[in-house]
PDB file of N, CA and C in Angstrom:
ATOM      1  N   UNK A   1      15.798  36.134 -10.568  1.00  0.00           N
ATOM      2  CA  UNK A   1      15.995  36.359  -9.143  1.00  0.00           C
ATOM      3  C   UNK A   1      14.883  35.679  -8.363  1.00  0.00           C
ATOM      4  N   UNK A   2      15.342  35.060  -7.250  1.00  0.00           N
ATOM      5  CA  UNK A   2      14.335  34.369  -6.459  1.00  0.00           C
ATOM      6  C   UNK A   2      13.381  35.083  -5.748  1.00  0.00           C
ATOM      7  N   UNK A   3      12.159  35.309  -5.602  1.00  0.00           N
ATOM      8  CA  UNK A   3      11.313  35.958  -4.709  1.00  0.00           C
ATOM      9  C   UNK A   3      11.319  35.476  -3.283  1.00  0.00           C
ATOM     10  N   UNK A   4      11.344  36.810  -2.529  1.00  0.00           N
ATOM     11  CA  UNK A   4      11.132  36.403  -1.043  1.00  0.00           C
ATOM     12  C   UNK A   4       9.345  36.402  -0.303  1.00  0.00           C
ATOM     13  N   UNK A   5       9.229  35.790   0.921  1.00  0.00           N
ATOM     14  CA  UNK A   5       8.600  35.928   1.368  1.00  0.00           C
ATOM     15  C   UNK A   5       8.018  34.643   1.967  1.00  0.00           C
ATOM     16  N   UNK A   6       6.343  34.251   1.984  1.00  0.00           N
ATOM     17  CA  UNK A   6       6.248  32.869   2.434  1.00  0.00           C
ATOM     18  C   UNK A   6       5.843  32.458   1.044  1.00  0.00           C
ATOM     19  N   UNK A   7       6.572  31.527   0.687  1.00  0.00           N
ATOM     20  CA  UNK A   7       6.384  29.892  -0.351  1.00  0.00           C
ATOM     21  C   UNK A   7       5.504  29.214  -0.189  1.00  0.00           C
ATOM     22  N   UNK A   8       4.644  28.610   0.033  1.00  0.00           N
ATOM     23  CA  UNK A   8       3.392  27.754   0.310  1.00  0.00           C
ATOM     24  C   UNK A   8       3.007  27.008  -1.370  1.00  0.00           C
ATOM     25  N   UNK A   9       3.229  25.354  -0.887  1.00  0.00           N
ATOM     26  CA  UNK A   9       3.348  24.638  -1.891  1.00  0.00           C
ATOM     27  C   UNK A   9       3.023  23.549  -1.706  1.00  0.00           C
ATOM     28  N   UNK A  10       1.455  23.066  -2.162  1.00  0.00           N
ATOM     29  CA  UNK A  10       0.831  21.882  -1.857  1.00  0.00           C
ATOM     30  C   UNK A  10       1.741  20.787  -2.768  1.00  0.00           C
ATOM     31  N   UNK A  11       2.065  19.518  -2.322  1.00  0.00           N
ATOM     32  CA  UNK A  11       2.301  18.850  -3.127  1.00  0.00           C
ATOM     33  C   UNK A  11       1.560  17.058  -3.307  1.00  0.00           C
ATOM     34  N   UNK A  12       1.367  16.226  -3.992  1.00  0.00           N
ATOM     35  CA  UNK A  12       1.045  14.886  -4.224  1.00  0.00           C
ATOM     36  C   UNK A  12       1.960  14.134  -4.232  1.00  0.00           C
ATOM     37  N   UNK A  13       2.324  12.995  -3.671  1.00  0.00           N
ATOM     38  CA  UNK A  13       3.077  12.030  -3.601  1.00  0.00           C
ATOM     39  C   UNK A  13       2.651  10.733  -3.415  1.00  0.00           C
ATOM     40  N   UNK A  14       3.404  10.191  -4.880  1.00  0.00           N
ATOM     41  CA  UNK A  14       3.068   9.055  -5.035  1.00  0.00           C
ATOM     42  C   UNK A  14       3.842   8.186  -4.377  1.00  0.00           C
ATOM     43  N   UNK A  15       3.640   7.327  -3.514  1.00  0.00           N
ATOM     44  CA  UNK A  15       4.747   6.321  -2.496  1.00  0.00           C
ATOM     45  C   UNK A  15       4.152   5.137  -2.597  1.00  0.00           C
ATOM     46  N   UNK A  16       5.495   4.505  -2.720  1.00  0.00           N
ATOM     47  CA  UNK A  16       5.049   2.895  -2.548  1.00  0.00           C
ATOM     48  C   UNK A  16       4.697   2.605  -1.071  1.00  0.00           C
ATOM     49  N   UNK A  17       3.039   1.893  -0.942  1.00  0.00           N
ATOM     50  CA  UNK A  17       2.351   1.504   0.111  1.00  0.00           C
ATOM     51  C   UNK A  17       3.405   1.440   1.421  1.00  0.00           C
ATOM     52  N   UNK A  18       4.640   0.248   1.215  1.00  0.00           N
ATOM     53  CA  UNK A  18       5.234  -0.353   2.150  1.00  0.00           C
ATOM     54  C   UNK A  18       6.220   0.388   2.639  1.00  0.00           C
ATOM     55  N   UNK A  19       6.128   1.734   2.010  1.00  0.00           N
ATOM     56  CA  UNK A  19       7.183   2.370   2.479  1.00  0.00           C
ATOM     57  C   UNK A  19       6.648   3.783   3.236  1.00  0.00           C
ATOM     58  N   UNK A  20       5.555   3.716   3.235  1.00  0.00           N
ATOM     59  CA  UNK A  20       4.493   5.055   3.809  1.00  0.00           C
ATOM     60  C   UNK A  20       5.033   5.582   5.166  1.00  0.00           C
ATOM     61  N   UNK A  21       5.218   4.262   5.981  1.00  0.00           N
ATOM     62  CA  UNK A  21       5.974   5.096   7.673  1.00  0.00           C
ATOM     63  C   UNK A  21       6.997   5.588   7.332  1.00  0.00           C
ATOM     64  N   UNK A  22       7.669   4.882   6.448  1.00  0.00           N
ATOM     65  CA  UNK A  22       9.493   5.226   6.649  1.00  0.00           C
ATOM     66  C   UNK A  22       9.712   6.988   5.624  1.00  0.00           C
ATOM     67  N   UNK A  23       8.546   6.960   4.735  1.00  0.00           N
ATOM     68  CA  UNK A  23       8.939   8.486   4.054  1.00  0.00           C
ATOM     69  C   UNK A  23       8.130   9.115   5.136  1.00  0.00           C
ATOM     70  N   UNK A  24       6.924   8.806   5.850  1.00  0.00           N
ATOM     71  CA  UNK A  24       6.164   9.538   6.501  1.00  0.00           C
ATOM     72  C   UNK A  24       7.300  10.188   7.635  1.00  0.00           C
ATOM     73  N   UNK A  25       8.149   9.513   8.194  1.00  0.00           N
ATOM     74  CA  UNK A  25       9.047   9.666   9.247  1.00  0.00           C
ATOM     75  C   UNK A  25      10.266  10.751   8.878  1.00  0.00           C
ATOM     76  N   UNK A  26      10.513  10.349   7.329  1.00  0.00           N
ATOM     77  CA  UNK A  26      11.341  11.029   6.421  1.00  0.00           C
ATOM     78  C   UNK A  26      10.920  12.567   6.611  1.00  0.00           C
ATOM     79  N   UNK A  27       9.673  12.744   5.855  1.00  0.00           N
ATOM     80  CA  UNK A  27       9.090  13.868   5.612  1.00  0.00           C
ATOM     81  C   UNK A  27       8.941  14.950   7.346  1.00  0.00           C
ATOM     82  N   UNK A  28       9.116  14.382   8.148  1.00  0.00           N
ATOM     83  CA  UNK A  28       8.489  14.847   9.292  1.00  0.00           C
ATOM     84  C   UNK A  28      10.265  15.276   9.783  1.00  0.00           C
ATOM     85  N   UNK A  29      11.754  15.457   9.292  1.00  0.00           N
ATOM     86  CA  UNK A  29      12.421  15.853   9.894  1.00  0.00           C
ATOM     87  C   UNK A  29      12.979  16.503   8.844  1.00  0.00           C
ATOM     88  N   UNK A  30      12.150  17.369   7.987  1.00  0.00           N
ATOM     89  CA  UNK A  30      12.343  18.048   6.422  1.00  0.00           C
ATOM     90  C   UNK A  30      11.937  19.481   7.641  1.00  0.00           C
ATOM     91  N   UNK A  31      12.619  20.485   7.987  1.00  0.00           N
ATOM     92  CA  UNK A  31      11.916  21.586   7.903  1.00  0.00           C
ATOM     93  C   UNK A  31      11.015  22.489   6.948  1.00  0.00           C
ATOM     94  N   UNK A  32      10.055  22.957   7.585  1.00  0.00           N
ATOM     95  CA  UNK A  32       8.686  23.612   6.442  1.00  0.00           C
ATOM     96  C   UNK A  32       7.531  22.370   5.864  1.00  0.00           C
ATOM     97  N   UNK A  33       8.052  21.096   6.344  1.00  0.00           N
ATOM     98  CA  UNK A  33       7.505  20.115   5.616  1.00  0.00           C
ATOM     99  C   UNK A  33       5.857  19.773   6.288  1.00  0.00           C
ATOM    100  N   UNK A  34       4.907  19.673   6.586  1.00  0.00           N
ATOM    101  CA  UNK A  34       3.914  19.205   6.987  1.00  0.00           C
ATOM    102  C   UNK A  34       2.566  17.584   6.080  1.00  0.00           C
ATOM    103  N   UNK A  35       2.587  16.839   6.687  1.00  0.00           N
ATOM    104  CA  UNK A  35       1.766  15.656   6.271  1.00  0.00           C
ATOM    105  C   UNK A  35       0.598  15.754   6.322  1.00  0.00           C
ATOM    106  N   UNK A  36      -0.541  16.453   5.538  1.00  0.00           N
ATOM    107  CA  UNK A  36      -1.848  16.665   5.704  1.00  0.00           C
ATOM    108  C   UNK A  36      -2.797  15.329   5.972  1.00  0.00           C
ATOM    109  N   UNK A  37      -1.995  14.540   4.234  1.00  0.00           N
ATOM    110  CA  UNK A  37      -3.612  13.443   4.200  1.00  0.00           C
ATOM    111  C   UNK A  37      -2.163  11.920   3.750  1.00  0.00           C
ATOM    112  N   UNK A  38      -3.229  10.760   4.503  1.00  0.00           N
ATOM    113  CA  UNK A  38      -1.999  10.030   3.573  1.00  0.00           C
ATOM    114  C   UNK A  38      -3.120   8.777   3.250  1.00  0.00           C
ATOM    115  N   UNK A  39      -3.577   8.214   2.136  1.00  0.00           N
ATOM    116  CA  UNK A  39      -4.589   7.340   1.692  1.00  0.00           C
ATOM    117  C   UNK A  39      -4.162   6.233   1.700  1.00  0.00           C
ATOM    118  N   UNK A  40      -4.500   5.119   1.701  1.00  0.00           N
ATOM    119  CA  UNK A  40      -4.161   3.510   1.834  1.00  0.00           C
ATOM    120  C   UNK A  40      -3.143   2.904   0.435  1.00  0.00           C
ATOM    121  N   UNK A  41      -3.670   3.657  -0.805  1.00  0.00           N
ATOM    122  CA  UNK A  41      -2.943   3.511  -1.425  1.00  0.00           C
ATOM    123  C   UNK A  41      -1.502   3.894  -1.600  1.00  0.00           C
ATOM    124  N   UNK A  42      -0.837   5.031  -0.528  1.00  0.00           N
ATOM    125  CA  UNK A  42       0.246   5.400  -0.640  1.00  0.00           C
ATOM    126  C   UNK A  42       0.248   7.043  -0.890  1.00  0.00           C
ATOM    127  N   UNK A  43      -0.984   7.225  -1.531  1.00  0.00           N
ATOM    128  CA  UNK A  43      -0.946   8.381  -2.053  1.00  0.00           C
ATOM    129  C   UNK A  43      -0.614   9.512  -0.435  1.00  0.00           C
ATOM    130  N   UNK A  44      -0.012  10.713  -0.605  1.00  0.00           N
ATOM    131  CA  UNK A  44      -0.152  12.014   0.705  1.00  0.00           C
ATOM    132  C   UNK A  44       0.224  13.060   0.082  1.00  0.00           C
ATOM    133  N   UNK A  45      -0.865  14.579   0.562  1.00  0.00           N
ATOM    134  CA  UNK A  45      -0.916  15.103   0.614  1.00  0.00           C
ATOM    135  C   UNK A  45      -0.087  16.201   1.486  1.00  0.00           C
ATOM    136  N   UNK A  46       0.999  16.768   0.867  1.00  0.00           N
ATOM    137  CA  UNK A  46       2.206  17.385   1.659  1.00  0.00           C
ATOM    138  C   UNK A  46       2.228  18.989   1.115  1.00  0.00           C
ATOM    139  N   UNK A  47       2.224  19.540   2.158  1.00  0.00           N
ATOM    140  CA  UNK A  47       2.524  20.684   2.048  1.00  0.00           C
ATOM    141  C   UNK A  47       4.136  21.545   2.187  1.00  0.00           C
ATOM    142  N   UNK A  48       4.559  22.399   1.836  1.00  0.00           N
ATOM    143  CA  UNK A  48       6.076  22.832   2.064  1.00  0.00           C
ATOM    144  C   UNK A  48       6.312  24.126   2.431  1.00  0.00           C
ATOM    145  N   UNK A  49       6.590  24.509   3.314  1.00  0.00           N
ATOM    146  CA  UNK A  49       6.309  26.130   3.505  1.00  0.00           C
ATOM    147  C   UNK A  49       7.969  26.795   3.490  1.00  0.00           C
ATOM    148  N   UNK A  50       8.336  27.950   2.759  1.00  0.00           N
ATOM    149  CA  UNK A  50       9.555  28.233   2.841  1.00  0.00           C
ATOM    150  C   UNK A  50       9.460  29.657   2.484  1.00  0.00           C
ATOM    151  N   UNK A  51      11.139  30.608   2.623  1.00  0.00           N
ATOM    152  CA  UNK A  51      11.361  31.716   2.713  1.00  0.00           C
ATOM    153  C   UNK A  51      11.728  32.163   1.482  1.00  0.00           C
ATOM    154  N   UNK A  52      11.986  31.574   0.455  1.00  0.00           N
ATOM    155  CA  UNK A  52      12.255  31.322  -0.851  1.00  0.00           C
ATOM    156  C   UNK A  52      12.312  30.436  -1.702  1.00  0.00           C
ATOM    157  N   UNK A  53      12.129  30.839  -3.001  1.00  0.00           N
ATOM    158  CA  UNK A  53      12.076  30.030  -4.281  1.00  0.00           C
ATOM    159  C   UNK A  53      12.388  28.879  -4.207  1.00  0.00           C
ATOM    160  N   UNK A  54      14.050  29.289  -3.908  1.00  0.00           N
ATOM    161  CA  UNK A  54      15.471  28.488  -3.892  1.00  0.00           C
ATOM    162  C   UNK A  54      14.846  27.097  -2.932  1.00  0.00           C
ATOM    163  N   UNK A  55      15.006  27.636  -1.609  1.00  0.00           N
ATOM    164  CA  UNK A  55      14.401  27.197  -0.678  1.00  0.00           C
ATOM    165  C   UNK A  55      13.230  25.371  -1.021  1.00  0.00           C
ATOM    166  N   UNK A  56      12.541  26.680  -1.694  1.00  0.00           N
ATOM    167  CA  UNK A  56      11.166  25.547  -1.677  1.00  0.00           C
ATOM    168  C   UNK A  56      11.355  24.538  -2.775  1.00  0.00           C
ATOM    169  N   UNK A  57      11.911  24.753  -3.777  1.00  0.00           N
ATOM    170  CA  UNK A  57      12.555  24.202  -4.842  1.00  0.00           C
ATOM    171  C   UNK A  57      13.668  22.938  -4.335  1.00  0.00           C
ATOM    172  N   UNK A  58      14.291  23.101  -3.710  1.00  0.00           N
ATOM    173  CA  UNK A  58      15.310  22.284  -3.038  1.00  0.00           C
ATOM    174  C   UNK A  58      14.509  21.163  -1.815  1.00  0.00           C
ATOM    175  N   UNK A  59      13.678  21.721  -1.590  1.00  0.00           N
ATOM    176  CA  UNK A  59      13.264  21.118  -0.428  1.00  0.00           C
ATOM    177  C   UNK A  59      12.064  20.260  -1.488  1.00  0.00           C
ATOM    178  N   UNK A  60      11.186  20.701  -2.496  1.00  0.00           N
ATOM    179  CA  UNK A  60      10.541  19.676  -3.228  1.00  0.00           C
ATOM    180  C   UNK A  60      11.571  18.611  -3.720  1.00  0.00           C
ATOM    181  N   UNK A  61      12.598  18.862  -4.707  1.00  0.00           N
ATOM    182  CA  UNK A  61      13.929  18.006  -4.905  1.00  0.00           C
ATOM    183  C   UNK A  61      13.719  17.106  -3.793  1.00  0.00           C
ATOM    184  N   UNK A  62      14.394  17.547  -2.500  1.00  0.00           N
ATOM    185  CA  UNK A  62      14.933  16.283  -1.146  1.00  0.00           C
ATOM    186  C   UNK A  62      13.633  15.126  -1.550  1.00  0.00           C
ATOM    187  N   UNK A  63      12.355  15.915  -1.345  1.00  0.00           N
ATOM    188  CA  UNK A  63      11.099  14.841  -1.277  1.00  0.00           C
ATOM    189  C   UNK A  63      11.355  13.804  -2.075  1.00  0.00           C
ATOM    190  N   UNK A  64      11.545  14.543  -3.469  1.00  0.00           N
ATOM    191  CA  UNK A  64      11.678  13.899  -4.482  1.00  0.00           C
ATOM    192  C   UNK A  64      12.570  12.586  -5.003  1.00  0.00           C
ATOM    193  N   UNK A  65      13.656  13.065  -3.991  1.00  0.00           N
ATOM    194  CA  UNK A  65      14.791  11.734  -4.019  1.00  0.00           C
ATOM    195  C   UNK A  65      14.474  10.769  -2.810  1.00  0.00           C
ATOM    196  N   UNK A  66      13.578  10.682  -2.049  1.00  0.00           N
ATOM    197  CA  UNK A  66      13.594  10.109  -1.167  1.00  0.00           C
ATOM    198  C   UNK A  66      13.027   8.316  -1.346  1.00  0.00           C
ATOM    199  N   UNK A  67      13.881   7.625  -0.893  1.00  0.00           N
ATOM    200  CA  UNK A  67      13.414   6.470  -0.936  1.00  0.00           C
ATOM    201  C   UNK A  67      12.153   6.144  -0.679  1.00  0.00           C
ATOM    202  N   UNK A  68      11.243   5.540  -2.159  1.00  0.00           N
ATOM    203  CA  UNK A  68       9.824   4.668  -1.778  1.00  0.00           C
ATOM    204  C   UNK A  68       9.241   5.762  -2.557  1.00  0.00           C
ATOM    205  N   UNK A  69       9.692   7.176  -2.591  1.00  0.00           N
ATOM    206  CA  UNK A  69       8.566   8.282  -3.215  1.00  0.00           C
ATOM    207  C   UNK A  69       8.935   8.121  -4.517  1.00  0.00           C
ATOM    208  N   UNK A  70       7.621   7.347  -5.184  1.00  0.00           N
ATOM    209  CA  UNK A  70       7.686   7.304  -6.645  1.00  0.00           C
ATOM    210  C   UNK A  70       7.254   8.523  -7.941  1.00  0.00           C
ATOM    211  N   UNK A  71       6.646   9.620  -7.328  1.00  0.00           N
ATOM    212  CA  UNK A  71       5.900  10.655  -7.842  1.00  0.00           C
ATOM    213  C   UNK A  71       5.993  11.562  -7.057  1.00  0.00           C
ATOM    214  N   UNK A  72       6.482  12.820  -7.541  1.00  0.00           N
ATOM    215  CA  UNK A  72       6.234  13.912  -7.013  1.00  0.00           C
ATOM    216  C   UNK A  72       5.063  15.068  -7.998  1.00  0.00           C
ATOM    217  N   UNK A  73       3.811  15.735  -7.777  1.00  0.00           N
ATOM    218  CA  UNK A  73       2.974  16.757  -8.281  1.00  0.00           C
ATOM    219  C   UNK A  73       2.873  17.548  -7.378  1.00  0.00           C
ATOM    220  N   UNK A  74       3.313  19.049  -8.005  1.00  0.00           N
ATOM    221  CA  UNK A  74       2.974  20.161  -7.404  1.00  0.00           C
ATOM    222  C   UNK A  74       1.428  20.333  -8.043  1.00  0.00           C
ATOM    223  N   UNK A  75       0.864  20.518  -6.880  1.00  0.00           N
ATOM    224  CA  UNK A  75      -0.702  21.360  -7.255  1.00  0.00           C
ATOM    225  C   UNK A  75      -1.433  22.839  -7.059  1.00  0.00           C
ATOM    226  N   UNK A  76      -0.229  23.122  -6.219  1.00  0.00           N
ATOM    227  CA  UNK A  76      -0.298  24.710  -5.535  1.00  0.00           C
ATOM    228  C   UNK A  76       0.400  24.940  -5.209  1.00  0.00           C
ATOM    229  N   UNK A  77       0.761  26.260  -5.322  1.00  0.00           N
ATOM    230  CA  UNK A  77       1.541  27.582  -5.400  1.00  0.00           C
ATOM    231  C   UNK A  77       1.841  28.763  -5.091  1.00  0.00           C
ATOM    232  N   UNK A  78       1.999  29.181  -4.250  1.00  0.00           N
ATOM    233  CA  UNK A  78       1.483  30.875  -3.778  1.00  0.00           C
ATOM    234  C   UNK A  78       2.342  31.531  -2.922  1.00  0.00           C
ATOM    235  N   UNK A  79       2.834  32.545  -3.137  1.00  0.00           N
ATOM    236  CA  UNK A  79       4.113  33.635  -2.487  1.00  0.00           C
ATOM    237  C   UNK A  79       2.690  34.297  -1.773  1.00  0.00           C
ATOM    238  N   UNK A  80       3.229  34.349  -0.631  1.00  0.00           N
ATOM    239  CA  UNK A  80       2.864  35.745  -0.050  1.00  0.00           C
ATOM    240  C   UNK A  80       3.616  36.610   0.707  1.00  0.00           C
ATOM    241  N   UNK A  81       3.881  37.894  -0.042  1.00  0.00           N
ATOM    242  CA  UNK A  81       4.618  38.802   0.388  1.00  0.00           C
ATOM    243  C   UNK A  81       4.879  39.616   1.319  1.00  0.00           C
ATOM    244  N   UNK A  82       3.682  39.537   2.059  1.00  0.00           N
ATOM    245  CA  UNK A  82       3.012  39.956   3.678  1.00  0.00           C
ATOM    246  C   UNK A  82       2.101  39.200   4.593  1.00  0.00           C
ATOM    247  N   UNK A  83       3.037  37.920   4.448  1.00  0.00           N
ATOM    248  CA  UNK A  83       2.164  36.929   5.397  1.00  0.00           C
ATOM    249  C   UNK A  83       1.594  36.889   6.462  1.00  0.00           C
ATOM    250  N   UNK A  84       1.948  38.107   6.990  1.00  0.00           N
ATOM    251  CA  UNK A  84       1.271  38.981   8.678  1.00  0.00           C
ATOM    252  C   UNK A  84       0.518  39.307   8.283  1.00  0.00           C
ATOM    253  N   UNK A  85       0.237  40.062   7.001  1.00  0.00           N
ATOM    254  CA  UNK A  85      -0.359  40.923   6.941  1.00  0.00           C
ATOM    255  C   UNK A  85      -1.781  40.184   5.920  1.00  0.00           C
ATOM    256  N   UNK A  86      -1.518  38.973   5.220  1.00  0.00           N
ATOM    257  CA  UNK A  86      -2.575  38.618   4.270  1.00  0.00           C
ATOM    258  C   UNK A  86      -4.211  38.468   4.592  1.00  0.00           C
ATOM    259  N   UNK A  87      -5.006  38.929   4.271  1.00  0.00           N
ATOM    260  CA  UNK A  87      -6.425  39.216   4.551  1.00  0.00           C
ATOM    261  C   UNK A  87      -7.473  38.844   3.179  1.00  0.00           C
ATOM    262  N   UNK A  88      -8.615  38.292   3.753  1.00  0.00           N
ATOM    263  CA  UNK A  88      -9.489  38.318   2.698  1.00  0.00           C
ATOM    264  C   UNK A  88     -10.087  39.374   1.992  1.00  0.00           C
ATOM    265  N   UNK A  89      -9.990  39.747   1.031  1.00  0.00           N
ATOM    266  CA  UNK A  89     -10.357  41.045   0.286  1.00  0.00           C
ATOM    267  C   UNK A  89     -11.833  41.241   0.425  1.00  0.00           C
ATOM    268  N   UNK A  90     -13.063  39.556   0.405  1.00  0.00           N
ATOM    269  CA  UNK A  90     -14.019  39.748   0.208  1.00  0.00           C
ATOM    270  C   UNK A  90     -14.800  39.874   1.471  1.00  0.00           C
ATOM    271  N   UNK A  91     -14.075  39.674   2.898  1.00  0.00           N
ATOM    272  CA  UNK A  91     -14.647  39.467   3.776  1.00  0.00           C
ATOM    273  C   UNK A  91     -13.780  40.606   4.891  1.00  0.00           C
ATOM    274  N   UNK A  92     -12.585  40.506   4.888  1.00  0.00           N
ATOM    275  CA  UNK A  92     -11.712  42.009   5.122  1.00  0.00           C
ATOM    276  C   UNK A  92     -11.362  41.057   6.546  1.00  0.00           C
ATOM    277  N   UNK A  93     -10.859  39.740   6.299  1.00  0.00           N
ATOM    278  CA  UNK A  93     -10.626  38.919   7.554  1.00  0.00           C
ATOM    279  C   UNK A  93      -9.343  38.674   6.862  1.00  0.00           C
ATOM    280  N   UNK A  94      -8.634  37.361   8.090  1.00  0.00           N
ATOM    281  CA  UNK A  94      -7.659  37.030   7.844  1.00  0.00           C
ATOM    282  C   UNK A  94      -7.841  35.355   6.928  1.00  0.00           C
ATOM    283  N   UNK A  95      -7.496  34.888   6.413  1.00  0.00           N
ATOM    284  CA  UNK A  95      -7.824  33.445   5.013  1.00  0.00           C
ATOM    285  C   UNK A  95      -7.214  32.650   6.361  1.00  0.00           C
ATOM    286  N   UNK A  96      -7.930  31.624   6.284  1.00  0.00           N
ATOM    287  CA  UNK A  96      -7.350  30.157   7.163  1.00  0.00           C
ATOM    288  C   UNK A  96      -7.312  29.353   6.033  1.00  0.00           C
ATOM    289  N   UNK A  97      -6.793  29.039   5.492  1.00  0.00           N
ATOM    290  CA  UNK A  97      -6.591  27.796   4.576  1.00  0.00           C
ATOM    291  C   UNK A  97      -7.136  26.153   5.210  1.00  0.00           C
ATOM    292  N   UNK A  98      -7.653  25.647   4.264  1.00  0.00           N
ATOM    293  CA  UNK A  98      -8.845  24.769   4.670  1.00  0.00           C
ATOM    294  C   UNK A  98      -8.438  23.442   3.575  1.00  0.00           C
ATOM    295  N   UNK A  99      -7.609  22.383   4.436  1.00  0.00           N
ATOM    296  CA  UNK A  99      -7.412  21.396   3.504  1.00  0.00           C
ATOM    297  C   UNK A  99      -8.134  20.003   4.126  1.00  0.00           C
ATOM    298  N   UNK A 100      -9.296  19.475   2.932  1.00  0.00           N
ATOM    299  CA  UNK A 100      -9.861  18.496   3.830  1.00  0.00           C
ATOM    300  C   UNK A 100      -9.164  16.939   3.271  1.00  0.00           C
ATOM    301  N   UNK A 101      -9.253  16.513   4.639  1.00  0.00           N
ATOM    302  CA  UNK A 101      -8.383  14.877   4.097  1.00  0.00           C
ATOM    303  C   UNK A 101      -9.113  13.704   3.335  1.00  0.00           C
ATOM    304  N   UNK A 102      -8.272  13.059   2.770  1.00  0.00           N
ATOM    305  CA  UNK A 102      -8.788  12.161   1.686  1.00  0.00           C
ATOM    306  C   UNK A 102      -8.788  10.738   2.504  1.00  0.00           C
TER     307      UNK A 102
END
């Protein structure tokens, strides 16, 4: 059974250089989809945010078939089940997630 809640799913993508605007443009009318980092070599840093498994799974797939994207790596992973509600345990705040660009 699929788990609900928020999906949050860093991913790596390997793209051919010459095709970087045209998936970049791609990626940007993917709902949940966000473009963090994108390096000269092609390489970007994409994140996927969704309401389920199913969801996020399908929506890595689309990336995945997309013309020019030669590689897809998931590197992170994480349900959260009370995304209103998620807090730092060690600090008793709310977590900002902190992705620095390459």
């Amino acid at each position: 059974q699929a788990s609900s809640g928020l999906n949050i799913t860093s991913i790596i993508l390997g793209v051919t250089p010459k095709d970087v605007t045209e998936v970049s443009a791609q990626l940007k009318t993917i709902d949940g989809v966000e473009i963090h980092a994108i390096a000269e070599d092609g390489r970007m840093i994409v994140t996927i945010e969704s309401a389920d498994d199913d969801s996020n799974v399908a929506t890595y797939e689309e990336i995945g078939r997309l013309q020019g994207v030669m590689s897809t790596a998931m590197v992170y992973h994480q349900i959260e089940s009370e995304p209103d509600r998620e807090v730092s345990v060690e600090a008793g705040r709310r977590v900002e997630p902190q992705i620095k660009e390459i």
